[in-house]
C-alpha atoms as a PDB file:
ATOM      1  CA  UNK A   1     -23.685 -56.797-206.924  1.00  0.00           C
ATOM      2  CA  UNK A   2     -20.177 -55.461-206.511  1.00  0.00           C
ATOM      3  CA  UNK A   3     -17.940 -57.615-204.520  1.00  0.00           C
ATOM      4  CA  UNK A   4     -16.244 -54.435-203.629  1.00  0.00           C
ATOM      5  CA  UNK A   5     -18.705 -52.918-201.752  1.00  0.00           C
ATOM      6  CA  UNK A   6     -19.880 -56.586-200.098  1.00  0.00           C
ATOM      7  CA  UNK A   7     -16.169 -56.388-199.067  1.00  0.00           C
ATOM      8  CA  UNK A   8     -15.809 -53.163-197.846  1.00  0.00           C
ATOM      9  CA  UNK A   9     -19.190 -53.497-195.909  1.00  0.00           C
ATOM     10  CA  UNK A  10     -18.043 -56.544-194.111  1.00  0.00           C
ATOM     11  CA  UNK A  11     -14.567 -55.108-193.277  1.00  0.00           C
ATOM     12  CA  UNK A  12     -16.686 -52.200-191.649  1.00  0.00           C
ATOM     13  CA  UNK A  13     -18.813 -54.371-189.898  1.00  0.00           C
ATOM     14  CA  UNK A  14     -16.024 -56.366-188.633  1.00  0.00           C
ATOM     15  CA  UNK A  15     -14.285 -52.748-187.366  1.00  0.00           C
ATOM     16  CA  UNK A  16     -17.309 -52.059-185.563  1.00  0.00           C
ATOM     17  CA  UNK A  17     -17.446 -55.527-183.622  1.00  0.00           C
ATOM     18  CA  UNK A  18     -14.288 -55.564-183.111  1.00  0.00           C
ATOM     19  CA  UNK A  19     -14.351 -52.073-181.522  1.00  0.00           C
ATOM     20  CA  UNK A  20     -17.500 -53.467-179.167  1.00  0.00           C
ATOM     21  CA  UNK A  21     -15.512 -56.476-178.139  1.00  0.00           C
ATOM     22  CA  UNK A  22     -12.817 -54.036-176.823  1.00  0.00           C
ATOM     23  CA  UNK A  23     -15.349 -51.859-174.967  1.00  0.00           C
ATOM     24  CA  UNK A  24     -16.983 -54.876-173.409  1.00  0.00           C
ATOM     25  CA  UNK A  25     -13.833 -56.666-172.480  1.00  0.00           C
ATOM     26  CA  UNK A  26     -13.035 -53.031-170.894  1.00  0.00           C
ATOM     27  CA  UNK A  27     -15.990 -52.662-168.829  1.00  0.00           C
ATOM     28  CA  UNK A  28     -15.494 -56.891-167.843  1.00  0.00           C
ATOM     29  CA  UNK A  29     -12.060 -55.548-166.280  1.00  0.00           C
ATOM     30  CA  UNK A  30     -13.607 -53.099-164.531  1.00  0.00           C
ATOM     31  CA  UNK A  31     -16.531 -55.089-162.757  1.00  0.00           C
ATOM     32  CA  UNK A  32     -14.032 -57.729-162.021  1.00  0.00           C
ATOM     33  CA  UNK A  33     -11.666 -54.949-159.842  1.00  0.00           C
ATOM     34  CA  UNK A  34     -14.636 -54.597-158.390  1.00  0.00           C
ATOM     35  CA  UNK A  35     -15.488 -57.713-157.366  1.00  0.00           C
ATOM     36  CA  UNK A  36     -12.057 -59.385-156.199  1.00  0.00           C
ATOM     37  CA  UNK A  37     -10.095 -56.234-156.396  1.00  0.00           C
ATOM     38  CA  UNK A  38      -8.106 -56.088-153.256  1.00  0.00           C
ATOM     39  CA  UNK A  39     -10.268 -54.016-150.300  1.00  0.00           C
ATOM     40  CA  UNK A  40      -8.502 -50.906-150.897  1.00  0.00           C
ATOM     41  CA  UNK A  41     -10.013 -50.556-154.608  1.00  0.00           C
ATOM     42  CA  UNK A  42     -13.344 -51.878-153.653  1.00  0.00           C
ATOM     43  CA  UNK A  43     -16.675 -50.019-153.682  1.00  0.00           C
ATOM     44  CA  UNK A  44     -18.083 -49.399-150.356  1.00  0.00           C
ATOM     45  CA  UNK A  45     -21.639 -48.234-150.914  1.00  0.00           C
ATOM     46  CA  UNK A  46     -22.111 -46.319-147.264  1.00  0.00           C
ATOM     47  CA  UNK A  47     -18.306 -45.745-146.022  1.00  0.00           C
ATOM     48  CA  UNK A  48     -19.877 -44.508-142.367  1.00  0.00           C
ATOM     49  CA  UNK A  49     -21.933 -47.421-141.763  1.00  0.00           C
ATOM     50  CA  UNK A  50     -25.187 -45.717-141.302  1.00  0.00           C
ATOM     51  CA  UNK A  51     -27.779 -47.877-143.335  1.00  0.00           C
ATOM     52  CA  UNK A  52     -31.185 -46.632-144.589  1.00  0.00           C
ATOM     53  CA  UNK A  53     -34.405 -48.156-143.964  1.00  0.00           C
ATOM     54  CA  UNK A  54     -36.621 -49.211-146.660  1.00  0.00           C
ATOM     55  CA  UNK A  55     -39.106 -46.452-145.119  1.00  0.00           C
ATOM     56  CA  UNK A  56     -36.191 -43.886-145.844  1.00  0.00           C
ATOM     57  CA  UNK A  57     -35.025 -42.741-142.339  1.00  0.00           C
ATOM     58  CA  UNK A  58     -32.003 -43.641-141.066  1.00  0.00           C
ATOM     59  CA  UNK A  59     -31.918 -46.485-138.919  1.00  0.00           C
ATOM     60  CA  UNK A  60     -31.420 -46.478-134.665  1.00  0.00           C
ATOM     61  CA  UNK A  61     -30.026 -49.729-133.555  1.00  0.00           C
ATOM     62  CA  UNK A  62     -28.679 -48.781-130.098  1.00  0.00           C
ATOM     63  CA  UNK A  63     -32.121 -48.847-128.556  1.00  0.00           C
ATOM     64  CA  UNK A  64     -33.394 -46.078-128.082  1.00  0.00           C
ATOM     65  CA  UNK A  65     -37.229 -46.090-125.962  1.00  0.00           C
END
């Protein structure tokens, strides 16, 4: 076999990795904002407060008979 082409192979192999590693390390930065980003920059899911029930209507907590 030509040591060449093992060569070349493994230098595009190590291109591709490497260009993973980058993406991942990306998306790492990302997740961590929004973890322990500071409140301003961190996702709120439902910004009025309004949560869903499971049975998909919106929920009445002030009592209503």
């Amino acid at each position: 076999m030509n040591y060449e082409a093992i060569i070349a192979q493994k230098d595009k192999e190590i291109q591709q990795q490497a260009a993973k590693i980058e993406e991942l390390a990306h998306q790492i930065t990302l997740l961590q904002k929004l973890i322990y980003g500071r409140k301003s920059e961190r996702f709120i899911a439902n910004a009025d407060g309004a949560q869903l029930s499971i049975f998909g209507e919106q929920e009445n907590t002030q009592g209503d008979s």
